[in-house]
PDB file of N, CA and C in Angstrom:
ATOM      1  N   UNK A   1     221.701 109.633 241.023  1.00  0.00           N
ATOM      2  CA  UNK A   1     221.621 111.063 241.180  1.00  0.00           C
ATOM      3  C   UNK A   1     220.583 111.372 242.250  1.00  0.00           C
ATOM      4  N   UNK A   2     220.725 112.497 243.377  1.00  0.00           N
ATOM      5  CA  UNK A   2     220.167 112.601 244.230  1.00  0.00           C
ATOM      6  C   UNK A   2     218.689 113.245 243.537  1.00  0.00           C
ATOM      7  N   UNK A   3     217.596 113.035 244.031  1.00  0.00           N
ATOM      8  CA  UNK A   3     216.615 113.577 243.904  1.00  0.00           C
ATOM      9  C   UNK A   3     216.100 114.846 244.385  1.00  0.00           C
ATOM     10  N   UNK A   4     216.023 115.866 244.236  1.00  0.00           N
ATOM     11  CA  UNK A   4     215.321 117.023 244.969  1.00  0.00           C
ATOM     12  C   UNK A   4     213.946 117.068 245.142  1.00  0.00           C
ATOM     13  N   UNK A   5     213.190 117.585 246.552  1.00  0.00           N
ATOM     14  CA  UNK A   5     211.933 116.937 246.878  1.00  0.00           C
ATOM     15  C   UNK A   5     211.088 117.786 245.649  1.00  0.00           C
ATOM     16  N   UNK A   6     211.824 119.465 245.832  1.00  0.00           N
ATOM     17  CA  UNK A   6     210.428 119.838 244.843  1.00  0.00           C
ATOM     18  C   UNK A   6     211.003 119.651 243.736  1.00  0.00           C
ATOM     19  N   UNK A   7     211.299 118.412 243.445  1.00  0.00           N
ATOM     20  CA  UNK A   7     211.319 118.180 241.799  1.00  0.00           C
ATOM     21  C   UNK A   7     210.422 116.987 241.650  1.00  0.00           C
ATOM     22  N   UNK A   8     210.225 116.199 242.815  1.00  0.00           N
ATOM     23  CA  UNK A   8     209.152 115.053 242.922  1.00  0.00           C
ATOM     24  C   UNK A   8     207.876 114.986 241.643  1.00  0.00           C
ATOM     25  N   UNK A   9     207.897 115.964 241.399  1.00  0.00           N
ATOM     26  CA  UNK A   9     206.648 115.883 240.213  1.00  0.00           C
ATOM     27  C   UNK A   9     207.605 116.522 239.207  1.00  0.00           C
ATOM     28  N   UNK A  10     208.279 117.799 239.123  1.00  0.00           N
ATOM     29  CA  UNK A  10     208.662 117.452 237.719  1.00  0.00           C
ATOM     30  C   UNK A  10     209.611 116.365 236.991  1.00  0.00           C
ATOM     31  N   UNK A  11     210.684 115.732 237.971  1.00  0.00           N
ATOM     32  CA  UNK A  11     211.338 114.814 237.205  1.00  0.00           C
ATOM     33  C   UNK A  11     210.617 113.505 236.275  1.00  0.00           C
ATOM     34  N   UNK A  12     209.374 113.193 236.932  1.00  0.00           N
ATOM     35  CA  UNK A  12     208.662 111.807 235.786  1.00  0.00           C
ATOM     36  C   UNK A  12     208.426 112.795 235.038  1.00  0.00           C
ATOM     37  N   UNK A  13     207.592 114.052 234.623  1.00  0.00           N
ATOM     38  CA  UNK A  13     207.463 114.522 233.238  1.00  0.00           C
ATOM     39  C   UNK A  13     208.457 114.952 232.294  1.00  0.00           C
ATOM     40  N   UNK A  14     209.626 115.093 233.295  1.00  0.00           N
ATOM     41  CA  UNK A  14     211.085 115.765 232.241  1.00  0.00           C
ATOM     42  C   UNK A  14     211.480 114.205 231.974  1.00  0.00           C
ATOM     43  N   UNK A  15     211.706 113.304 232.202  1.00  0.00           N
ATOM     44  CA  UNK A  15     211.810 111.803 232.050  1.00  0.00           C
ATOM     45  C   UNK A  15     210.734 111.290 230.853  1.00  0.00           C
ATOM     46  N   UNK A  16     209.982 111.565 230.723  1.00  0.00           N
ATOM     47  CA  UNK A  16     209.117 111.065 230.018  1.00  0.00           C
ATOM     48  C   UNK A  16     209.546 111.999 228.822  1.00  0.00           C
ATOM     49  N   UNK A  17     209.733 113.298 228.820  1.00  0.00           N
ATOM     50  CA  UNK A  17     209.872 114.162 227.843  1.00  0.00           C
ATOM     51  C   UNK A  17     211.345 113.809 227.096  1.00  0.00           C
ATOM     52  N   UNK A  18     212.122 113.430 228.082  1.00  0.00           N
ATOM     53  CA  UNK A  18     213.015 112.993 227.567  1.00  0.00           C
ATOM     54  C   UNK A  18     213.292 111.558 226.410  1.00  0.00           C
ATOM     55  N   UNK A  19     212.387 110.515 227.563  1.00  0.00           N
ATOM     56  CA  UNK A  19     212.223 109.571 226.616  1.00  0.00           C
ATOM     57  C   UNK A  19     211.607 109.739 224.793  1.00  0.00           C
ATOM     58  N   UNK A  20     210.738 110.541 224.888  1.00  0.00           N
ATOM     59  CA  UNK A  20     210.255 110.545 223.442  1.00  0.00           C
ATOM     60  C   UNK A  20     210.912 111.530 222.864  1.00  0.00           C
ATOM     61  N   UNK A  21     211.879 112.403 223.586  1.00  0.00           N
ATOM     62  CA  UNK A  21     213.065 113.091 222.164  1.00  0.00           C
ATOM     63  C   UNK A  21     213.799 111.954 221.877  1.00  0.00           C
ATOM     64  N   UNK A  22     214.696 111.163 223.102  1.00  0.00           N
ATOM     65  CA  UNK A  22     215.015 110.146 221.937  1.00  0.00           C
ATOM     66  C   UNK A  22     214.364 109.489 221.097  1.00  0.00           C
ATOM     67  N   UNK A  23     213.251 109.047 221.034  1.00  0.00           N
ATOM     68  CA  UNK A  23     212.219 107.862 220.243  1.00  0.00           C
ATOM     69  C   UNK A  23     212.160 108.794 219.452  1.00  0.00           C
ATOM     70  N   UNK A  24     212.064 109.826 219.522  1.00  0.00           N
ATOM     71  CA  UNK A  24     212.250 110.261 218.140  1.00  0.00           C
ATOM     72  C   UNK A  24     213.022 111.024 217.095  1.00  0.00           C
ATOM     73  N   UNK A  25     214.254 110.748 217.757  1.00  0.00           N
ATOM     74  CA  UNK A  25     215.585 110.767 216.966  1.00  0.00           C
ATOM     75  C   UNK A  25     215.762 109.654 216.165  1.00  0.00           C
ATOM     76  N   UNK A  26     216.020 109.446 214.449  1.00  0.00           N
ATOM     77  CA  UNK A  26     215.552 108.540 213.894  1.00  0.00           C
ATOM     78  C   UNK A  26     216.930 108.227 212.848  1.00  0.00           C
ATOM     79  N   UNK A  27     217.892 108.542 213.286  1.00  0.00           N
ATOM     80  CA  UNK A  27     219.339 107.946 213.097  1.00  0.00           C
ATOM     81  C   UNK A  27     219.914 107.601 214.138  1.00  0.00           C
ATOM     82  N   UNK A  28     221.076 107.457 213.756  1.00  0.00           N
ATOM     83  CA  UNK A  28     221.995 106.958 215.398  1.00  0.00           C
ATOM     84  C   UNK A  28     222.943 107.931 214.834  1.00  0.00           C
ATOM     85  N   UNK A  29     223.638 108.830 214.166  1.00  0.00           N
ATOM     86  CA  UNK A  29     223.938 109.988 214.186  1.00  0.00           C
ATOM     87  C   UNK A  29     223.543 111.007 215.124  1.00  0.00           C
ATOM     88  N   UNK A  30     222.006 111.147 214.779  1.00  0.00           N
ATOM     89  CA  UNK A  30     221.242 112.509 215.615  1.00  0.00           C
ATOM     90  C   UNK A  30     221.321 111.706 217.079  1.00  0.00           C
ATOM     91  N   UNK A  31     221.209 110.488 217.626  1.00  0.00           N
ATOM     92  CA  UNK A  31     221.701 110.026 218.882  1.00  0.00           C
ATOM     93  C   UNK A  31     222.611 110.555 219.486  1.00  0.00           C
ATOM     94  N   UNK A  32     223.907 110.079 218.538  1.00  0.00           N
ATOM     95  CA  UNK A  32     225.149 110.193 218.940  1.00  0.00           C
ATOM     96  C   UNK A  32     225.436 111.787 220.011  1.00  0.00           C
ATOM     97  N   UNK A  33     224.822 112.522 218.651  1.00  0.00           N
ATOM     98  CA  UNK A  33     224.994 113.930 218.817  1.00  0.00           C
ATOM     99  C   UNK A  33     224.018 114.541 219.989  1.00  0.00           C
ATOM    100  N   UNK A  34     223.607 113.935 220.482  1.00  0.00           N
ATOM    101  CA  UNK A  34     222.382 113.907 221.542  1.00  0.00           C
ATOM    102  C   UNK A  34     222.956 113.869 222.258  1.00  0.00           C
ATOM    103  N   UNK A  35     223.834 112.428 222.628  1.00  0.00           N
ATOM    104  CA  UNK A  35     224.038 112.036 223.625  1.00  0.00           C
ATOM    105  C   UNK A  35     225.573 112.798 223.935  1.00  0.00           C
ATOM    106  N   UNK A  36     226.223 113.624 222.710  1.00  0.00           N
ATOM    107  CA  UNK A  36     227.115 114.262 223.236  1.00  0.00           C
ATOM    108  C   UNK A  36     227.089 115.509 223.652  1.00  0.00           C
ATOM    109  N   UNK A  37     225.756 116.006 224.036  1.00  0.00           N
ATOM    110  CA  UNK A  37     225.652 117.124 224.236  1.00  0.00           C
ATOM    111  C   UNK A  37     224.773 116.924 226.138  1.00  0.00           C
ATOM    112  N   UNK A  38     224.151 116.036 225.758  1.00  0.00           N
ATOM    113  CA  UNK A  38     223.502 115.741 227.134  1.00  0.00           C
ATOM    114  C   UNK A  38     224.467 115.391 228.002  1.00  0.00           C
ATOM    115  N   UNK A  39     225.270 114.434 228.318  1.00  0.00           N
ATOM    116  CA  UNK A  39     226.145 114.055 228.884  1.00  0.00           C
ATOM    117  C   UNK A  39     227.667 114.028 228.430  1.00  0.00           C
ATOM    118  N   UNK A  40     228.610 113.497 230.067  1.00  0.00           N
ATOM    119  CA  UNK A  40     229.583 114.257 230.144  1.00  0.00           C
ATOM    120  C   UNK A  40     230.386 112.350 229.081  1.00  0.00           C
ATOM    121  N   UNK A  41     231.894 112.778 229.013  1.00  0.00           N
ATOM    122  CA  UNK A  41     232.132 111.763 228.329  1.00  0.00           C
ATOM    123  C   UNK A  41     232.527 110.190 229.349  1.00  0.00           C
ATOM    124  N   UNK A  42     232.556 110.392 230.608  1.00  0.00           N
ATOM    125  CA  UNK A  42     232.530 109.679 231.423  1.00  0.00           C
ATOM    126  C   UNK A  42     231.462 108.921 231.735  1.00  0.00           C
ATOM    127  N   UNK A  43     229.939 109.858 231.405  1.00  0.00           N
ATOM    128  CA  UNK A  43     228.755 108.856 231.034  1.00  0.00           C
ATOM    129  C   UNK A  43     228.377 108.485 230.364  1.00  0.00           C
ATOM    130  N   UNK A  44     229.194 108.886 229.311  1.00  0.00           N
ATOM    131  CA  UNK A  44     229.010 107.860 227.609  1.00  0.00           C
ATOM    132  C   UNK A  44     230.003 106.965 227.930  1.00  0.00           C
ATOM    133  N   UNK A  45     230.700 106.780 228.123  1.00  0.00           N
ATOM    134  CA  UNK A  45     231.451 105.596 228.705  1.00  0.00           C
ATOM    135  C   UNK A  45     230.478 104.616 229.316  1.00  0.00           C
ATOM    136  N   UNK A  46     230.092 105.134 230.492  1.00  0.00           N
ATOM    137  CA  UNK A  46     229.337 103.778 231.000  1.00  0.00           C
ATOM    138  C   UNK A  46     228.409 103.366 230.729  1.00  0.00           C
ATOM    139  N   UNK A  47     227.282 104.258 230.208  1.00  0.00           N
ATOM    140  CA  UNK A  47     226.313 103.695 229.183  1.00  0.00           C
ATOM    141  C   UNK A  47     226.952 102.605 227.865  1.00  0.00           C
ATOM    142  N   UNK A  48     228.024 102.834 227.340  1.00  0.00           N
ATOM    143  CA  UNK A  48     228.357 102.232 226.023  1.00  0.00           C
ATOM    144  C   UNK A  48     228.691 101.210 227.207  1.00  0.00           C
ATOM    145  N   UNK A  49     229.863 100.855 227.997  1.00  0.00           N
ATOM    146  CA  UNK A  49     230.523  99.991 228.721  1.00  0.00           C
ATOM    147  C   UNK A  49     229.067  98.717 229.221  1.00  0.00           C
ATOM    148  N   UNK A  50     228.003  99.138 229.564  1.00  0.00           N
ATOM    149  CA  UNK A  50     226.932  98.286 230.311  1.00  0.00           C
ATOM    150  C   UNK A  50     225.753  97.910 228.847  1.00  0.00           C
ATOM    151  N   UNK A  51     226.116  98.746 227.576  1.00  0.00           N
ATOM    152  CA  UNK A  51     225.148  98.058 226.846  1.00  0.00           C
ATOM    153  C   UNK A  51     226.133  97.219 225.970  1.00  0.00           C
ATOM    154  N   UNK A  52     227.572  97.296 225.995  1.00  0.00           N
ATOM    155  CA  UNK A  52     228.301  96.236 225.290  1.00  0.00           C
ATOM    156  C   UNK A  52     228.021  94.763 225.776  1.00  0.00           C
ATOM    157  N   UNK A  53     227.494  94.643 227.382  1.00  0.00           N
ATOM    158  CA  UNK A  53     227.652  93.839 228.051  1.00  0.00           C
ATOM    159  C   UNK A  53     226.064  92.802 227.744  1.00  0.00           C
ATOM    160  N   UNK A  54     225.221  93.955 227.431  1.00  0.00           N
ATOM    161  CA  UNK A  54     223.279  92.792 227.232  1.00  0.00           C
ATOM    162  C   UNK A  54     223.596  92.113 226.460  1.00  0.00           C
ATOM    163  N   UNK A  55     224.216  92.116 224.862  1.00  0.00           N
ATOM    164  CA  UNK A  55     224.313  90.865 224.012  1.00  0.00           C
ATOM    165  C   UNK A  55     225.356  89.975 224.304  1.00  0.00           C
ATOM    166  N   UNK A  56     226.118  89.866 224.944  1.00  0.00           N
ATOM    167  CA  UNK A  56     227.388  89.279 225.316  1.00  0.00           C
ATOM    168  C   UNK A  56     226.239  88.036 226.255  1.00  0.00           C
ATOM    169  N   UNK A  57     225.571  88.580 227.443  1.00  0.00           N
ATOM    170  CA  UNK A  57     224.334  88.100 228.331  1.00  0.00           C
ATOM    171  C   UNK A  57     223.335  87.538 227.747  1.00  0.00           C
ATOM    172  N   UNK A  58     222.695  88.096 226.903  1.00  0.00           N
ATOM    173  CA  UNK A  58     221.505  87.438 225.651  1.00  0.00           C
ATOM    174  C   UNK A  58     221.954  86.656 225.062  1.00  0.00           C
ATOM    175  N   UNK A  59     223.259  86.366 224.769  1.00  0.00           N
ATOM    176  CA  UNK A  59     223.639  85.393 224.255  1.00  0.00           C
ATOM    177  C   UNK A  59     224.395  84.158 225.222  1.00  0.00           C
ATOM    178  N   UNK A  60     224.057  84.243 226.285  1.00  0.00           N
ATOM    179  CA  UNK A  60     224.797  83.422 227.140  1.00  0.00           C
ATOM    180  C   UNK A  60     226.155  83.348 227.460  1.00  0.00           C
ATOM    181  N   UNK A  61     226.884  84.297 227.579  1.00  0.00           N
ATOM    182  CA  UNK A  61     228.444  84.200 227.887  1.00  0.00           C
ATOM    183  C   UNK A  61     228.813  84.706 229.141  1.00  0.00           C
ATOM    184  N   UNK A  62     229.192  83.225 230.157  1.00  0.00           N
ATOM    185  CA  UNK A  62     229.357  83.748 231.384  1.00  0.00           C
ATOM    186  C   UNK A  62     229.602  84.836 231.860  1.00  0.00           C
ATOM    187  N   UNK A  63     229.504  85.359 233.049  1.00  0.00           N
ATOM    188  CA  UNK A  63     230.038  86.689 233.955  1.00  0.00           C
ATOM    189  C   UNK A  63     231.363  86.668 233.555  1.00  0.00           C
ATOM    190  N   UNK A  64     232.085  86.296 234.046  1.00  0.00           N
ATOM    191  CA  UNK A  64     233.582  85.989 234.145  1.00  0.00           C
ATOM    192  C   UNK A  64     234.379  86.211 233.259  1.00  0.00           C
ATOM    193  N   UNK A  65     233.741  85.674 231.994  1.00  0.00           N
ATOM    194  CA  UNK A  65     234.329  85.727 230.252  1.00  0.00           C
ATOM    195  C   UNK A  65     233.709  87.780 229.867  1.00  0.00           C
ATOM    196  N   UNK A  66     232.347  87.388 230.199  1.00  0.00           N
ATOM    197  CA  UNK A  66     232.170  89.222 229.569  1.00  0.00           C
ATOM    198  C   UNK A  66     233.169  90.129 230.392  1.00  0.00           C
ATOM    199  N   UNK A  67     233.791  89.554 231.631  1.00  0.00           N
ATOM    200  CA  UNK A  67     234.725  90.996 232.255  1.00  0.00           C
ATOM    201  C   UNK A  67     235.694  90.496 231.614  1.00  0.00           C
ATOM    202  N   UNK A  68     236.414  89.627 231.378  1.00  0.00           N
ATOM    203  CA  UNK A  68     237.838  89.412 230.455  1.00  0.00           C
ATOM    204  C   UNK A  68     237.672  89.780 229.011  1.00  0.00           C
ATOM    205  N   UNK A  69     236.120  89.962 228.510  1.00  0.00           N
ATOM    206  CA  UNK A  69     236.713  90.435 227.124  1.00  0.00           C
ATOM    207  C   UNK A  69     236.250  91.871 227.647  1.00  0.00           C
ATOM    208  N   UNK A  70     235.372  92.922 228.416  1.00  0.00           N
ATOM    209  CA  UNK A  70     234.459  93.825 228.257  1.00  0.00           C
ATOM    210  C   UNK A  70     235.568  94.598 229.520  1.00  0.00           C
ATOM    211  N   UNK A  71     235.845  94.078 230.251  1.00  0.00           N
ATOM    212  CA  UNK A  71     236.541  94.609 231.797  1.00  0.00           C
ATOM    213  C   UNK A  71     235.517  95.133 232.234  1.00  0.00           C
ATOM    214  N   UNK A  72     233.962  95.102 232.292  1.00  0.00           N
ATOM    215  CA  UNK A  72     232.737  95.679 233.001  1.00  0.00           C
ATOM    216  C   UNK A  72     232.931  94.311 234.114  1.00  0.00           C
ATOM    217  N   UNK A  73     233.214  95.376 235.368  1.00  0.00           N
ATOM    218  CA  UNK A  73     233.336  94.403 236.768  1.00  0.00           C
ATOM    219  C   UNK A  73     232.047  93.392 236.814  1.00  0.00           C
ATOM    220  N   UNK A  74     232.153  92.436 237.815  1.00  0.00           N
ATOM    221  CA  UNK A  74     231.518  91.012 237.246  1.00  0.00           C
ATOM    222  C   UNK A  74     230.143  91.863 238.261  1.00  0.00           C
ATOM    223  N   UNK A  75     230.428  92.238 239.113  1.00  0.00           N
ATOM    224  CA  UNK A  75     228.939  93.125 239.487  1.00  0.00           C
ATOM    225  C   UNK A  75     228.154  93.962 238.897  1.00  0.00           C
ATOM    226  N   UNK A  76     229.302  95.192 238.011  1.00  0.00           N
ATOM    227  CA  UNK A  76     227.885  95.409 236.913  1.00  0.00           C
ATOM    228  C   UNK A  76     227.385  94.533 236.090  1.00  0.00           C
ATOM    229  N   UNK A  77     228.111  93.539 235.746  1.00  0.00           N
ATOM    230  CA  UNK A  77     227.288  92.537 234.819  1.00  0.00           C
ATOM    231  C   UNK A  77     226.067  91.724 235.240  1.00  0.00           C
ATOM    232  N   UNK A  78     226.922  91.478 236.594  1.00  0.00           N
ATOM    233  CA  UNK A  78     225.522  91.478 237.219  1.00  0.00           C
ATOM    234  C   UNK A  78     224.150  91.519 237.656  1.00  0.00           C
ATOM    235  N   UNK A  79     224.257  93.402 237.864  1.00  0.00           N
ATOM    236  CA  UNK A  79     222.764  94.214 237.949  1.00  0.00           C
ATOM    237  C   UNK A  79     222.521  94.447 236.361  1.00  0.00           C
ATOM    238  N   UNK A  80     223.580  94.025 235.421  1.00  0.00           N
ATOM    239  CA  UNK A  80     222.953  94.272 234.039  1.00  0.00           C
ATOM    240  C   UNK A  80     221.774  92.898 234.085  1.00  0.00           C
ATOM    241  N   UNK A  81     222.362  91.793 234.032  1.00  0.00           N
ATOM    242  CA  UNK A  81     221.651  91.019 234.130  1.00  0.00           C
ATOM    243  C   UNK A  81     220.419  90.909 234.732  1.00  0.00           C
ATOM    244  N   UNK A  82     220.296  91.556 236.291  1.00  0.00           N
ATOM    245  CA  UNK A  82     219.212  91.202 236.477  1.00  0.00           C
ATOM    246  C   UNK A  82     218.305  91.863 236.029  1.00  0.00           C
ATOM    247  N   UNK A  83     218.553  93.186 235.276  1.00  0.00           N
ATOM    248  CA  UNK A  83     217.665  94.045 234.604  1.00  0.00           C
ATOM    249  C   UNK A  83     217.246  93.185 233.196  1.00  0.00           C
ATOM    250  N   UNK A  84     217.626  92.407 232.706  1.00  0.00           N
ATOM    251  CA  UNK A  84     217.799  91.933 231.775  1.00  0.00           C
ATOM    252  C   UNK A  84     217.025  90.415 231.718  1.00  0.00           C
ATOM    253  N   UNK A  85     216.656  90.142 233.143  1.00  0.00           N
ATOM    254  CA  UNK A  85     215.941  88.848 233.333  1.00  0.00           C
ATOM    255  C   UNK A  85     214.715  89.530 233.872  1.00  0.00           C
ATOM    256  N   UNK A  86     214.503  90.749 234.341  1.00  0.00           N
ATOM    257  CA  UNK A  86     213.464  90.903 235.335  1.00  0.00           C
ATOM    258  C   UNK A  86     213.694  92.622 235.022  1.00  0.00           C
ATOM    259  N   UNK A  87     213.967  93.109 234.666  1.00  0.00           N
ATOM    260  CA  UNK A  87     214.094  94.730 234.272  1.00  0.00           C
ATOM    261  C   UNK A  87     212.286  95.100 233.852  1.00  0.00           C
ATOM    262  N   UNK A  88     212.732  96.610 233.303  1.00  0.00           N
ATOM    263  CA  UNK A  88     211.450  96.888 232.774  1.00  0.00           C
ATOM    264  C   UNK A  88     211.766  96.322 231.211  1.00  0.00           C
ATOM    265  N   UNK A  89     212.245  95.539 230.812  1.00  0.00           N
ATOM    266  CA  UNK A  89     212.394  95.438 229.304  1.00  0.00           C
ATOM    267  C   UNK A  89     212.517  95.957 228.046  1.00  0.00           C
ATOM    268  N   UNK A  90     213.446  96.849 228.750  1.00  0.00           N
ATOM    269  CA  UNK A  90     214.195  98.075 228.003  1.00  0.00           C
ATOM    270  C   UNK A  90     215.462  97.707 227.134  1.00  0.00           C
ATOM    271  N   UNK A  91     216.322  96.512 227.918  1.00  0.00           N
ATOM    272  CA  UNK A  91     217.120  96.111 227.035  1.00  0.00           C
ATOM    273  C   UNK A  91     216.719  95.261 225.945  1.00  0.00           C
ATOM    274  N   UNK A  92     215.783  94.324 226.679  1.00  0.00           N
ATOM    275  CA  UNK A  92     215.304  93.402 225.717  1.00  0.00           C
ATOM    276  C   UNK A  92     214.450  93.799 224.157  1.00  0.00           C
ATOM    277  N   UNK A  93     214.150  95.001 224.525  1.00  0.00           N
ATOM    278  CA  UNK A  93     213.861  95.914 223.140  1.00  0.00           C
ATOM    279  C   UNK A  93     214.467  96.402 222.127  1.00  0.00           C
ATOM    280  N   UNK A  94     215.875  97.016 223.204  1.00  0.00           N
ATOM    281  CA  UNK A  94     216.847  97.860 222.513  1.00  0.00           C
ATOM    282  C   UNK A  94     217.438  96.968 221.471  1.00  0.00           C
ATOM    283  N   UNK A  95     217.514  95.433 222.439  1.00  0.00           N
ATOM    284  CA  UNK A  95     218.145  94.244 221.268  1.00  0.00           C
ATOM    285  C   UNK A  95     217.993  93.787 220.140  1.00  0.00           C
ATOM    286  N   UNK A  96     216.638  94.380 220.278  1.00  0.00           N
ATOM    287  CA  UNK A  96     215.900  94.162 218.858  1.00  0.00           C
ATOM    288  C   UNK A  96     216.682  95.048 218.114  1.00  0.00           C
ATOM    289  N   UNK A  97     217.357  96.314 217.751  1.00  0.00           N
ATOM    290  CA  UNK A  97     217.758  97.011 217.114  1.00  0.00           C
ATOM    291  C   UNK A  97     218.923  96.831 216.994  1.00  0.00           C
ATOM    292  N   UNK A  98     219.955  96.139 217.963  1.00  0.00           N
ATOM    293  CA  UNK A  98     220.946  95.356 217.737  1.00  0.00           C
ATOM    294  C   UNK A  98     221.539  95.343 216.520  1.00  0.00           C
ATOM    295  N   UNK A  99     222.744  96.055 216.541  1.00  0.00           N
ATOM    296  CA  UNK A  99     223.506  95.566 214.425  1.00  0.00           C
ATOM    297  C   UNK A  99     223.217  93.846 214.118  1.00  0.00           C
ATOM    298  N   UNK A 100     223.923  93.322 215.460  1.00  0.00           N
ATOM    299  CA  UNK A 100     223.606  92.213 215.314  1.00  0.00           C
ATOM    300  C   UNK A 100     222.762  90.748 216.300  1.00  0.00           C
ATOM    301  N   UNK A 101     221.592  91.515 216.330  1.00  0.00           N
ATOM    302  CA  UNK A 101     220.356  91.191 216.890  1.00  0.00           C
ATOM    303  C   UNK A 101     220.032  89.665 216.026  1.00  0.00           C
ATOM    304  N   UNK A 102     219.658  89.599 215.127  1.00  0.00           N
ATOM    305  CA  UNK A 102     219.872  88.609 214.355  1.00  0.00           C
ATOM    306  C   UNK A 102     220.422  87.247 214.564  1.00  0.00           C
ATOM    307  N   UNK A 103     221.509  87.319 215.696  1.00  0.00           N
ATOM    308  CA  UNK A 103     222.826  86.004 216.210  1.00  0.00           C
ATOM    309  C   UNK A 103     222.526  86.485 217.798  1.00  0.00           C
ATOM    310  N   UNK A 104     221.285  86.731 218.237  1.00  0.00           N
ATOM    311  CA  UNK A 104     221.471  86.804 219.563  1.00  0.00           C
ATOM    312  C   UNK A 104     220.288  86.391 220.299  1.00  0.00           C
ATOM    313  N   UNK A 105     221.076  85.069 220.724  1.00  0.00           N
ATOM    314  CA  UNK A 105     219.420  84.397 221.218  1.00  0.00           C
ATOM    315  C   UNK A 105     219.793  84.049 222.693  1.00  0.00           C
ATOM    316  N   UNK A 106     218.909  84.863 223.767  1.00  0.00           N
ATOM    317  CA  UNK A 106     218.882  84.746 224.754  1.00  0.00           C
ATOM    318  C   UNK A 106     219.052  82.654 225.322  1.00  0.00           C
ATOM    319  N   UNK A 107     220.045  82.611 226.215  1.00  0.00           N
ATOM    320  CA  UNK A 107     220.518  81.505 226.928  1.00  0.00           C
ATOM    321  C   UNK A 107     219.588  80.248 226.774  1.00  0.00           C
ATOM    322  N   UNK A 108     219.535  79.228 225.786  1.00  0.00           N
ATOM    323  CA  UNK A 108     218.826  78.135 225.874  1.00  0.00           C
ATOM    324  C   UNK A 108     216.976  78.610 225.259  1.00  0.00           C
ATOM    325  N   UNK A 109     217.357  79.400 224.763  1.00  0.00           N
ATOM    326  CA  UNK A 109     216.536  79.502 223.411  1.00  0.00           C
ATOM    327  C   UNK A 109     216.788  79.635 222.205  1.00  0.00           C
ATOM    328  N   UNK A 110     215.677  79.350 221.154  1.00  0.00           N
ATOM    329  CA  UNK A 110     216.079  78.810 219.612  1.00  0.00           C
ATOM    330  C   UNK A 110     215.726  80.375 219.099  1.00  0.00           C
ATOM    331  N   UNK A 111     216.659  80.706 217.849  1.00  0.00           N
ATOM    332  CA  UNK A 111     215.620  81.852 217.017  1.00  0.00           C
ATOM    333  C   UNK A 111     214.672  81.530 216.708  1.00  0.00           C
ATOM    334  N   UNK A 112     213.652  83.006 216.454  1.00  0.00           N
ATOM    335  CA  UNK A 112     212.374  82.925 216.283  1.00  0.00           C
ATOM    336  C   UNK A 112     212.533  82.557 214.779  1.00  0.00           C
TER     337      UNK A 112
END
């Protein structure tokens, strides 16, 4: 999304403000309903489409295989990945909350 200059200072505080309404939405109901009001259904699509794809990755399953089961082109899997090796560690958090976080152990590591 393009940036507007005089928004240069307010977008990190509406970003930040944003971040802690979600953190503190404390179902995945009140999410849901969040996220269907914030965005259009084309960006709930690709948000759901690119976070189906981190545990598929955390768990080691080639590029190639996550677009034949996920159809997320092998390039977003990609930049998922590299967010995901080198990101701000946003996914690697979210995973923790994972339904099934539990069976998902990043590539050539043991559970804790």
């Amino acid at each position: 999304m393009k940036q507007r200059e005089r928004d240069a200072e307010r977008a990190p505080r509406v970003r930040a403000e944003l971040a802690a309404t979600l953190a503190g939405l404390t179902d995945a109901a009140a999410v849901d309903a969040f996220l269907d009001d914030l965005c259009t259904p084309a960006e709930i699509e690709a948000l759901a489409d690119r976070w189906s794809v981190v545990p598929l990755l955390a768990g080691g399953m080639p590029y190639r295989r996550i677009y034949e089961v996920t159809g997320v082109s092998v390039t977003t899997v990609g930049r998922i990945a590299k967010c995901l090796d080198g990101g701000a560690d946003g996914y690697r958090a979210a995973l923790q909350h994972h339904p099934a976080s539990q069976h998902i152990h990043p590539a050539g590591s043991a559970p804790a």
